[in-house]
C-alpha atoms as a PDB file:
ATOM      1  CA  UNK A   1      33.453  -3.627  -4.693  1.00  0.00           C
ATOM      2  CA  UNK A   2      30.316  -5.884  -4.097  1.00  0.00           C
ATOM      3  CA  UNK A   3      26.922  -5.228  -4.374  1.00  0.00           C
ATOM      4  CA  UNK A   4      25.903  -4.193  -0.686  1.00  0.00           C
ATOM      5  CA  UNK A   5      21.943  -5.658  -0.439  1.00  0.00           C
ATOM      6  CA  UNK A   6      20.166  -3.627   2.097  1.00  0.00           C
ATOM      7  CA  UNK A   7      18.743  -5.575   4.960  1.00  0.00           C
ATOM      8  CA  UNK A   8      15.206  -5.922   5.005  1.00  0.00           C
ATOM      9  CA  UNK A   9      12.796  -4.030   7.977  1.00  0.00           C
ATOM     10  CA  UNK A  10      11.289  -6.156  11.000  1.00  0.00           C
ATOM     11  CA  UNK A  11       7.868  -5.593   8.766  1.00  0.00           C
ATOM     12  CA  UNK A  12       9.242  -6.512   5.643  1.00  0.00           C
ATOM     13  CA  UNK A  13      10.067  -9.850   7.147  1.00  0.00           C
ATOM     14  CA  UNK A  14       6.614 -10.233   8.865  1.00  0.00           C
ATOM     15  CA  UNK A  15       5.011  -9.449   5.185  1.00  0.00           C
ATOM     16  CA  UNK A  16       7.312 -12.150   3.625  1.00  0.00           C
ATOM     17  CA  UNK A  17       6.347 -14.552   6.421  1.00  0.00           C
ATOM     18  CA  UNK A  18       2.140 -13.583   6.026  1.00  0.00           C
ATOM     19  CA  UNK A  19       2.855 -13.796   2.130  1.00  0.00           C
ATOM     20  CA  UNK A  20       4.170 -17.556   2.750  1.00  0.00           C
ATOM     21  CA  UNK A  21       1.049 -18.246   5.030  1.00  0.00           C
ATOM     22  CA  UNK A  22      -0.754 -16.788   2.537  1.00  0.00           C
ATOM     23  CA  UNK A  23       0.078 -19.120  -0.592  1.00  0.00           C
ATOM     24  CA  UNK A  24      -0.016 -22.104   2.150  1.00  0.00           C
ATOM     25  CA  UNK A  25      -3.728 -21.533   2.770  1.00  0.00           C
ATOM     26  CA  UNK A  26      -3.152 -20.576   6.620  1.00  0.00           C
ATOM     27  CA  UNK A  27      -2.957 -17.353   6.615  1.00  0.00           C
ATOM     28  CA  UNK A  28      -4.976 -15.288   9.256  1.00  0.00           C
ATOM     29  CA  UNK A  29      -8.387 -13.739   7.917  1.00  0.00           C
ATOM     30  CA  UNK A  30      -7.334 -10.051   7.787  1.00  0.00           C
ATOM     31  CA  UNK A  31      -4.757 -10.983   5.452  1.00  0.00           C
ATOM     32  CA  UNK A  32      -6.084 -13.211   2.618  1.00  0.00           C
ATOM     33  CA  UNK A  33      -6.327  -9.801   0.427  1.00  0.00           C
ATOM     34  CA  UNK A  34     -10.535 -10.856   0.372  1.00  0.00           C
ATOM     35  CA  UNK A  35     -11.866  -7.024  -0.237  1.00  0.00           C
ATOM     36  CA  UNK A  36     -15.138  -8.268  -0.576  1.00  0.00           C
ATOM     37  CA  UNK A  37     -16.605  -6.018   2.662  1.00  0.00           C
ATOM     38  CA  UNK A  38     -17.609  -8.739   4.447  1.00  0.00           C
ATOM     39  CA  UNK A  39     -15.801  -7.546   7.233  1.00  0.00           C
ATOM     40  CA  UNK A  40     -14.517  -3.382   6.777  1.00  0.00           C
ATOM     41  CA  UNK A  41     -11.801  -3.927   9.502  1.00  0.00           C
ATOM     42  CA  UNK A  42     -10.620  -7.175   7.198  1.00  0.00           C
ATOM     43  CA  UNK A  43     -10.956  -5.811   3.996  1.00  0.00           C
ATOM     44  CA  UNK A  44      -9.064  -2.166   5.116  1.00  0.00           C
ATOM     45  CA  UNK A  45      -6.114  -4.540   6.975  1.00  0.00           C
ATOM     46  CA  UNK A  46      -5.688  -6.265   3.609  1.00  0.00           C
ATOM     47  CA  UNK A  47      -5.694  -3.778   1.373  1.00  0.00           C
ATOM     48  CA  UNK A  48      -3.070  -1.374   4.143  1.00  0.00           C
ATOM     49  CA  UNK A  49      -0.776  -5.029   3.918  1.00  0.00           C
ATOM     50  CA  UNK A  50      -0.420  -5.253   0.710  1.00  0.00           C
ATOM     51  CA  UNK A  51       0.302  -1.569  -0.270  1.00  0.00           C
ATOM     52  CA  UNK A  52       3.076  -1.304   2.585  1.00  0.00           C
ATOM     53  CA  UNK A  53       4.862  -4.035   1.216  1.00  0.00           C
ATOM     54  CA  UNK A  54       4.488  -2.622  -2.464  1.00  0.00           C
ATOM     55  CA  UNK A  55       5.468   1.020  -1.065  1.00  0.00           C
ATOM     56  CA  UNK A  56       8.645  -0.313   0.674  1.00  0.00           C
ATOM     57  CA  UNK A  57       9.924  -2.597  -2.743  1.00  0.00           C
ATOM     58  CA  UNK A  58       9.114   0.351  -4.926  1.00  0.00           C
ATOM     59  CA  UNK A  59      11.455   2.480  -1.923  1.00  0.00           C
ATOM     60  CA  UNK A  60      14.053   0.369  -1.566  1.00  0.00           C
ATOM     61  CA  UNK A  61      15.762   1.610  -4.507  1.00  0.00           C
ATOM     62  CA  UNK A  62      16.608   4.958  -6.330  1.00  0.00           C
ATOM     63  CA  UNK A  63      13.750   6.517  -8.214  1.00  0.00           C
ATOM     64  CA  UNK A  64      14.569   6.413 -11.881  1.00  0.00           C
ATOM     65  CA  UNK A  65      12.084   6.468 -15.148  1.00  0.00           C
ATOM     66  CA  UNK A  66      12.254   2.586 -15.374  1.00  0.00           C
ATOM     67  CA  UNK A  67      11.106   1.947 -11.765  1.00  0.00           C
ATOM     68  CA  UNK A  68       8.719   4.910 -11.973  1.00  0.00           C
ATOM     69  CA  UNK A  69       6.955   3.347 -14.821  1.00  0.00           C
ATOM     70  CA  UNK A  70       6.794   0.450 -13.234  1.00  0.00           C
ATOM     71  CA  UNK A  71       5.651   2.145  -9.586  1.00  0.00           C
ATOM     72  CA  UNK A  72       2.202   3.337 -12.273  1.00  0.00           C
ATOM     73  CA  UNK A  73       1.940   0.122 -14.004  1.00  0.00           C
ATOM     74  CA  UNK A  74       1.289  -1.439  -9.763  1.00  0.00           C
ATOM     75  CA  UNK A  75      -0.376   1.746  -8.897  1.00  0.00           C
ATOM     76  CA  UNK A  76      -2.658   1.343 -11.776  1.00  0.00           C
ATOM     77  CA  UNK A  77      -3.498  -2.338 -10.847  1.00  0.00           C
ATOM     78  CA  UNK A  78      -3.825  -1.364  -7.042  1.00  0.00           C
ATOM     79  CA  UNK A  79      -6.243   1.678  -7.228  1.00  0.00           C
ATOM     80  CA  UNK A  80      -9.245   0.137  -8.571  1.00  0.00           C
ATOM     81  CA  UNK A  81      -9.453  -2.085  -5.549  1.00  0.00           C
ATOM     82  CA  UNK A  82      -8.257   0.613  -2.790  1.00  0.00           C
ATOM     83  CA  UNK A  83     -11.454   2.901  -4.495  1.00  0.00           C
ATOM     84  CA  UNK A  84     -13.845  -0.036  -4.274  1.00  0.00           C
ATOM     85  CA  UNK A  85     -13.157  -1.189  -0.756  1.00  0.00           C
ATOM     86  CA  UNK A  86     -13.294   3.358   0.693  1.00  0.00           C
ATOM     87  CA  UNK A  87     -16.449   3.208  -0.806  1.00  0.00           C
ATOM     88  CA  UNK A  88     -17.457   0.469   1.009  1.00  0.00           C
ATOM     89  CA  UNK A  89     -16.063   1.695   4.018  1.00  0.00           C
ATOM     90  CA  UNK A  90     -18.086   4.919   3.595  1.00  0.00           C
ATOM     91  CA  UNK A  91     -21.214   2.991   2.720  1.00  0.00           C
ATOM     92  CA  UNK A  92     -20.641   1.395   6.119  1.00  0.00           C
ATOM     93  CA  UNK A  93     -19.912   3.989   8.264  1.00  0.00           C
ATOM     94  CA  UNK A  94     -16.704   3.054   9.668  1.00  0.00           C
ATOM     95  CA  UNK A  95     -16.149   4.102  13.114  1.00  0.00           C
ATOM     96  CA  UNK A  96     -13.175   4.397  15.834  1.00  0.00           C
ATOM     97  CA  UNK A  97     -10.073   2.582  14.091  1.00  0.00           C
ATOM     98  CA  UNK A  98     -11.751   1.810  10.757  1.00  0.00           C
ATOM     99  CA  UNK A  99     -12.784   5.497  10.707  1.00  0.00           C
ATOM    100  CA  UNK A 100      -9.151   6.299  10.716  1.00  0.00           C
ATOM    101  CA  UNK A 101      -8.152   3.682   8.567  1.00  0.00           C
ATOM    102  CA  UNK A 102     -10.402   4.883   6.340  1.00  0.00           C
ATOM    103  CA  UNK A 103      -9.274   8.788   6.668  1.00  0.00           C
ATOM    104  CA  UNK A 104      -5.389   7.293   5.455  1.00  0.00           C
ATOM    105  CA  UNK A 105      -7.052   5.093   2.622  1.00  0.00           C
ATOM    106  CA  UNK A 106      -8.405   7.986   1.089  1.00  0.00           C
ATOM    107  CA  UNK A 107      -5.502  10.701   1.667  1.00  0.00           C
ATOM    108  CA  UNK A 108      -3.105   7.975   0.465  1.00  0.00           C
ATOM    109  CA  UNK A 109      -5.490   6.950  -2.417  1.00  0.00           C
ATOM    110  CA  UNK A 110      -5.502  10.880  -4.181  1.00  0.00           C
ATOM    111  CA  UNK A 111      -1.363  11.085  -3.548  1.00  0.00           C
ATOM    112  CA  UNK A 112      -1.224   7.622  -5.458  1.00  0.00           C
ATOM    113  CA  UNK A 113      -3.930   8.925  -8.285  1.00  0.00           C
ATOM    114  CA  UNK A 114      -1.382  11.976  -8.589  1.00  0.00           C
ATOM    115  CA  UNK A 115       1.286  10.054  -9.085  1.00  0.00           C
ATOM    116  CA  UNK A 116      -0.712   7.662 -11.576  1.00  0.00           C
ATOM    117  CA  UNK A 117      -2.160  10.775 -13.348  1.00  0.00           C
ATOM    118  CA  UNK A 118       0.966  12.197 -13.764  1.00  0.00           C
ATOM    119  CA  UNK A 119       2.300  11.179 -17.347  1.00  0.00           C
ATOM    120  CA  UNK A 120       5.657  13.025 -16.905  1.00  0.00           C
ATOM    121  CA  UNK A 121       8.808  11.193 -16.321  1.00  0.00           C
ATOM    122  CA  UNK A 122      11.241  14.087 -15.677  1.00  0.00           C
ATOM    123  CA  UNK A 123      13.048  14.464 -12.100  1.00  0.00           C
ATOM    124  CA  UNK A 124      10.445  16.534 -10.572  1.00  0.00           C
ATOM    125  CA  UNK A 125       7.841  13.691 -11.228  1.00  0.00           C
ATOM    126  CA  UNK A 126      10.051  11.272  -9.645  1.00  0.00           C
ATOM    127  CA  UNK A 127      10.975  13.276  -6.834  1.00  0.00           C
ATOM    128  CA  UNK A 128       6.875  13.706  -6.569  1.00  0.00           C
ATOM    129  CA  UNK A 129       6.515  10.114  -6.741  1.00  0.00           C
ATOM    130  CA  UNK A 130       9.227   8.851  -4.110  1.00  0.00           C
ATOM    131  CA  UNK A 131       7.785  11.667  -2.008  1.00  0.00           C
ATOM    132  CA  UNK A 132       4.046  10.702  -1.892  1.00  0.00           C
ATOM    133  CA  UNK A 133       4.766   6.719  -1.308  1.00  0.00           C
ATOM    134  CA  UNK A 134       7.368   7.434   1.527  1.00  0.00           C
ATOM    135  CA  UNK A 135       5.317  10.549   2.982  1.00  0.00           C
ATOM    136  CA  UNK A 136       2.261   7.509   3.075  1.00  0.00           C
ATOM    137  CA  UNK A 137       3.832   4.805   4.434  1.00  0.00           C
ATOM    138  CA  UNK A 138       4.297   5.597   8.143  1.00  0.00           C
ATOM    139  CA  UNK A 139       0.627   6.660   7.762  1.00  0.00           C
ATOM    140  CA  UNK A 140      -0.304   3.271   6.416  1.00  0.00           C
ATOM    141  CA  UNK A 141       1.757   1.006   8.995  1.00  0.00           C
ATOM    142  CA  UNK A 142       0.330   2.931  11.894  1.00  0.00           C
ATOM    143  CA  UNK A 143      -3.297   2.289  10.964  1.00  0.00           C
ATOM    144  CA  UNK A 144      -2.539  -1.340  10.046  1.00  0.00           C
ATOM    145  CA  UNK A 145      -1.559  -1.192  14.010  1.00  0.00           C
ATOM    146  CA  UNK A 146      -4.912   0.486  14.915  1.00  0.00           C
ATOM    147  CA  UNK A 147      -6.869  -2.219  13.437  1.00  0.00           C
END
């Protein structure tokens, strides 16, 4: 039998299309991944677009030690930014959308330092890890529509 390739999601697509606008130089503001707080509601869009399309690659396939190495090795990359632009946010005040925004950022930000914490690789750590990326990503994608 062949290899069946899952389709990808309506969003998946969108983020493929924004990633191509993105490395053509016309990409919309919100999404040129600029976390430098010059505008909250920009910097919180970027940062919730670029972890939903890392969170649905790292779901699209089983959770094994390999991939859950490598789901730390993006996590690890990822968090120092997420923590930089939340305490920004807070700095700010955010407010409205951004204030819930904000309230996912951070709930989604301790799950991911779990998972990165965690130095185990056995089944339960997996499970764990699957768990708190899928468990966040409807989260994410409906503050990414609040914004």
């Amino acid at each position: 039998m062949g290899n069946i390739i899952p389709q990808p999601s309506r969003l998946v697509g969108w983020l493929f299309a924004l990633a191509a606008l993105i490395a053509s130089g016309h990409a919309p503001a919100f999404a040129q991944h600029n976390t430098d707080l010059g505008d909250p509601a920009a910097s919180a869009a970027a940062i919730l677009v670029k972890e939903i399309a890392r969170d649905e690659e790292i779901l699209s396939a089983p959770m094994n030690m390999a991939r859950l190495r490598q789901t730390r090795e993006k996590l690890g990359r990822d968090l120092p930014e997420k923590q930089k632009v939340i305490a920004g946010l807070k700095d700010m005040g955010a407010s409205g959308s951004l204030a819930e925004a904000l309230k996912v950022l951070e709930e989604t930000y301790a799950a991911e330092k779990m998972v990165f914490d965690d130095i185990r690789i056995s089944d339960p750590a997996q499970i764990r890890a699957a768990r708190a990326l899928r468990e966040g990503l409807p989260r994410k994608k409906e503050a990414l529509r609040a914004l």
